[in-house]
Protein backbone atom coordinates (compact mmCIF):
# COMPACT_ATOMS: atom_id res chain seq x y z
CA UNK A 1 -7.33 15.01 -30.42
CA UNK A 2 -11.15 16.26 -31.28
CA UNK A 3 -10.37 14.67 -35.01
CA UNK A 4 -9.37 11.34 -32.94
CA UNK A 5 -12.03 11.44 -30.84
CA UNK A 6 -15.00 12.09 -33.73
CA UNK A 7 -13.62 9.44 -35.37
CA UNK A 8 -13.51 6.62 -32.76
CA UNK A 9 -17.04 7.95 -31.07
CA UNK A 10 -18.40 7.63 -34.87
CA UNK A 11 -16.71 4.31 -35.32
CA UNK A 12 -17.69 2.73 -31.98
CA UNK A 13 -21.91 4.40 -32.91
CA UNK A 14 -21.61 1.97 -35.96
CA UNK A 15 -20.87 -1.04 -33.86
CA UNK A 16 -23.73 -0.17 -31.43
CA UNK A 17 -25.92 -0.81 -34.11
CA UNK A 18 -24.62 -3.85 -35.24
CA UNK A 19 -22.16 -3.48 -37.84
CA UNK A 20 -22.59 -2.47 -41.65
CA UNK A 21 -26.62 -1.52 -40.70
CA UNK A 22 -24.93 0.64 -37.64
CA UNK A 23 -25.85 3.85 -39.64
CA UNK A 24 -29.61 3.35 -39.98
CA UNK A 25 -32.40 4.08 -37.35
CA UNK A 26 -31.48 5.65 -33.93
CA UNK A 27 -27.92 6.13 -35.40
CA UNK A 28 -27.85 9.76 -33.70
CA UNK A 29 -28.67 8.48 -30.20
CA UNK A 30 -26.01 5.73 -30.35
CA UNK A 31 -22.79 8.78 -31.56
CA UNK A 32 -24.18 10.49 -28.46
CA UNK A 33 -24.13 7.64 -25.84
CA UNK A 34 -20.03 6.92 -28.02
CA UNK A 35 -19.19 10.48 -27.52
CA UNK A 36 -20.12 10.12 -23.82
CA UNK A 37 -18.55 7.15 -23.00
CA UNK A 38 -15.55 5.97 -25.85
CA UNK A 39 -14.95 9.64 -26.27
CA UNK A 40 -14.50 10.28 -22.87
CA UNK A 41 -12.75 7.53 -21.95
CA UNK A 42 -10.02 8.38 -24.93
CA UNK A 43 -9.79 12.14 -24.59
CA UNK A 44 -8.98 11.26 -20.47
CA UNK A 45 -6.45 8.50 -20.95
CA UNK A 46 -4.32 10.15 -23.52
CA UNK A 47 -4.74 14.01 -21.43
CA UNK A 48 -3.37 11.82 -18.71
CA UNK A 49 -0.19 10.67 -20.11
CA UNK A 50 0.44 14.20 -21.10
CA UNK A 51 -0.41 15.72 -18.25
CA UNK A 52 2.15 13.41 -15.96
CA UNK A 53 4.94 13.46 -18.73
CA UNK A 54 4.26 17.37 -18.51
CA UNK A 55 4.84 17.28 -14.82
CA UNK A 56 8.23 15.74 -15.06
CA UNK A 57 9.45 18.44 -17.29
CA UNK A 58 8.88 16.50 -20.60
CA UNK A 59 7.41 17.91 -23.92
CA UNK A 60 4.48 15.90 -24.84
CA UNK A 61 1.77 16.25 -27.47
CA UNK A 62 -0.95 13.82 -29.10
CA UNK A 63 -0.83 12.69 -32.37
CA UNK A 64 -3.40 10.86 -34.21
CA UNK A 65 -2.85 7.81 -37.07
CA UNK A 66 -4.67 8.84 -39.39
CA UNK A 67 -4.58 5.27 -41.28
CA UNK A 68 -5.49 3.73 -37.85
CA UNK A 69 -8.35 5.93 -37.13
CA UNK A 70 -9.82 4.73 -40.92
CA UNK A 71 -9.17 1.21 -39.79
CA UNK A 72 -11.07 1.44 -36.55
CA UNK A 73 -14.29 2.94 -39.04
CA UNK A 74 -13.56 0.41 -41.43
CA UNK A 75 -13.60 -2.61 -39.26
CA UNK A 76 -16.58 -1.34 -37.34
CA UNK A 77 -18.86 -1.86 -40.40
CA UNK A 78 -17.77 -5.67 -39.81
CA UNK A 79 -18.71 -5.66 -36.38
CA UNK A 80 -15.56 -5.17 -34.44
CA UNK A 81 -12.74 -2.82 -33.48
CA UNK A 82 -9.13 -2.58 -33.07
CA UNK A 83 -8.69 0.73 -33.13
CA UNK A 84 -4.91 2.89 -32.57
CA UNK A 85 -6.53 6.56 -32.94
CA UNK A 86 -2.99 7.73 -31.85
CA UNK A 87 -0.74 8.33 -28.99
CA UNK A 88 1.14 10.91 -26.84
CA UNK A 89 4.80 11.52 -27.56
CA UNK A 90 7.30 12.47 -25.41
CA UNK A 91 10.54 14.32 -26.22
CA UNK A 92 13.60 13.83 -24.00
CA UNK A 93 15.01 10.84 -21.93
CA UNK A 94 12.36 8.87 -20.41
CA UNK A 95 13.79 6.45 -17.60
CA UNK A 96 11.89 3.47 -16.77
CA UNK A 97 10.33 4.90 -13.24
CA UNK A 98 9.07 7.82 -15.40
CA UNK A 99 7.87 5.91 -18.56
CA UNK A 100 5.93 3.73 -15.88
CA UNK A 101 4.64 6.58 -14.75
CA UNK A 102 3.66 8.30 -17.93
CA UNK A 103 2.12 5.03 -19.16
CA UNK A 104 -0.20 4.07 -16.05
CA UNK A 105 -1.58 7.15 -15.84
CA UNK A 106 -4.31 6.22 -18.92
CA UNK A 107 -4.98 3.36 -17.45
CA UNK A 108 -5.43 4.82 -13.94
CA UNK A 109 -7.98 7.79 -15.78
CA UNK A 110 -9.89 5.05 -16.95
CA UNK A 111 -10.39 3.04 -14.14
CA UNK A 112 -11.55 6.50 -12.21
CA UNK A 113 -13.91 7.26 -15.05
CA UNK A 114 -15.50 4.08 -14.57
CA UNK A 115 -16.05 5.03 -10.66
CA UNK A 116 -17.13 8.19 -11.96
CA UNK A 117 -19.63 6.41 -14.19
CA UNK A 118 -21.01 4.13 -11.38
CA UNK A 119 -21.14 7.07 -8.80
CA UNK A 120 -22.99 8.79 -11.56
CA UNK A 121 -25.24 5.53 -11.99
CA UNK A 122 -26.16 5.46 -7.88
CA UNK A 123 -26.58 9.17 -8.04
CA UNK A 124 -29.03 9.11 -10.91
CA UNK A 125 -30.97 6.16 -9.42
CA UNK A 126 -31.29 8.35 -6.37
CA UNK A 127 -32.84 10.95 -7.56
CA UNK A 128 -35.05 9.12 -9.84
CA UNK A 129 -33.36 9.65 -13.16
CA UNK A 130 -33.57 6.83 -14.95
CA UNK A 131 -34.49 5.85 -18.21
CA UNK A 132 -32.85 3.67 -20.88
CA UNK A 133 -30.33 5.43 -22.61
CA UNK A 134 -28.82 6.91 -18.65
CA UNK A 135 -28.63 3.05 -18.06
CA UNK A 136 -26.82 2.31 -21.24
CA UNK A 137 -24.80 5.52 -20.95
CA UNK A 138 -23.48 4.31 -16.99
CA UNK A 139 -23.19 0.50 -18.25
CA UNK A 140 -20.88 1.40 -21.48
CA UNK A 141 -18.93 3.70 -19.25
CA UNK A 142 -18.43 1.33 -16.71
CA UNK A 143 -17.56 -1.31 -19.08
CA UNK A 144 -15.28 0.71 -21.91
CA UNK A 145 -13.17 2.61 -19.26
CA UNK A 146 -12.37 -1.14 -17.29
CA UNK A 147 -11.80 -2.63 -21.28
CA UNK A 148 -9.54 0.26 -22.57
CA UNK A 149 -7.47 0.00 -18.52
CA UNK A 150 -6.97 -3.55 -19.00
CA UNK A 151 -6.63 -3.24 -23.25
CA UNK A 152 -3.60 -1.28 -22.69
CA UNK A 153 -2.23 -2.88 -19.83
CA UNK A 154 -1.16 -5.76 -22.26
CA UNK A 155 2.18 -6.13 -21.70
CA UNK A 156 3.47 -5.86 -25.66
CA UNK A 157 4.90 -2.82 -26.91
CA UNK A 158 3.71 -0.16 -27.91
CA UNK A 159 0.78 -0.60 -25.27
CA UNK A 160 1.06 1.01 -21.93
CA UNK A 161 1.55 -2.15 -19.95
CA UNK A 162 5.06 -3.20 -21.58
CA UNK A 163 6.27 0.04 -20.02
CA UNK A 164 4.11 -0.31 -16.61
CA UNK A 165 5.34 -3.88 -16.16
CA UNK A 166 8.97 -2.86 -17.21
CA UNK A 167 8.59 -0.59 -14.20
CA UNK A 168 6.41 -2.11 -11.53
CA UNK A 169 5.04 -5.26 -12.26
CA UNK A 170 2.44 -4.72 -8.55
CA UNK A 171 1.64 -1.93 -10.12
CA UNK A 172 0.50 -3.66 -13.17
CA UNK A 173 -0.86 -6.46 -11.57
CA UNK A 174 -2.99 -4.09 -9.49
CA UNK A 175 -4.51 -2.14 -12.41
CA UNK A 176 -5.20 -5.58 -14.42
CA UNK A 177 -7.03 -7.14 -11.65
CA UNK A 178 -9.22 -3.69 -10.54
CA UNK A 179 -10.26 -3.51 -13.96
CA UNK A 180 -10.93 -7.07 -14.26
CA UNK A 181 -12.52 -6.86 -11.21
CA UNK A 182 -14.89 -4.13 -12.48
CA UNK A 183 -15.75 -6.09 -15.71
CA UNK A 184 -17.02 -9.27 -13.91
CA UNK A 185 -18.65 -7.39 -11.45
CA UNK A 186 -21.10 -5.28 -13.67
């Protein structure tokens, strides 16, 4: 998971900086400010699917792709991303209630994170603490959590929302238009 999570905070620093000169000047600032917000946003979406498989009894465990990690660096010197770091599998017979379940959860993580990141933005603005790289740091964590809920709420397998539709579709619809919701209102 901390392999997975290096790589996609490292990949997502290079695209902060524009591509294939992403790893010149500043380059240490902008792995920080990925760390804080891609990072974060990765390590809580797939700890929630675990966590909730966990809770109904299931093995789970993450495991990267390796080739799909080195994909999501390699496209990022290009300027964009499509990156599959990995995914949490489950052992045992899933039902569809329970794979719903399992698979919202990420979603759900990310669309608190980006309440946590705008709480954190009023909260800092309170007390004075501002600056530019807190006001990047709340933006891209606003933003990244609301794209990675409504990324995976796609509804084509293997994403979360084939699963999440297959189950609830109100539920879907809800987390698709929150997170859209958040995106066109910051």
């Amino acid at each position: 998971l901390l392999w997975a999570w290096a790589a996609i905070s490292f990949a997502f620093a290079i695209i902060l900086g524009g591509g294939f000169s992403g790893l010149g000047q500043d380059f240490t600032l902008r792995l920080i400010l990925a760390c804080l917000t891609v990072g974060i946003a990765f390590i809580f979406h797939e700890l929630a699917h675990k966590f909730v498989a966990q809770k109904y009894g299931y093995w789970s465990e993450f495991r990267r792709f390796d080739s799909g990690l080195v994909l999501a660096v390699l496209m990022s010197f290009v300027g964009f991303i499509i990156a599959m770091p990995g995914a949490v599998m489950i052992s045992g017979v899933v039902d569809k209630e329970r794979n719903g379940k399992i698979s919202i959860a990420g979603p759900l993580a990310n669309l608190i994170l980006a309440l946590v990141f705008f709480l954190l933005g009023i909260a800092f603005n309170i007390f004075g603490l501002t600056g530019p790289f807190l006001g990047l740091m709340i933006s891209y964590g606003i933003a990244i959590n609301a794209w990675l809920a409504l990324f995976n709420m796609i509804p084509f397998y293997p994403l979360d929302g084939s699963k999440v539709i297959s189950w609830s579709f109100p539920a879907w619809l809800s987390v698709v238009l929150i997170a859209l919701f958040i995106l066109f209102i910051f």
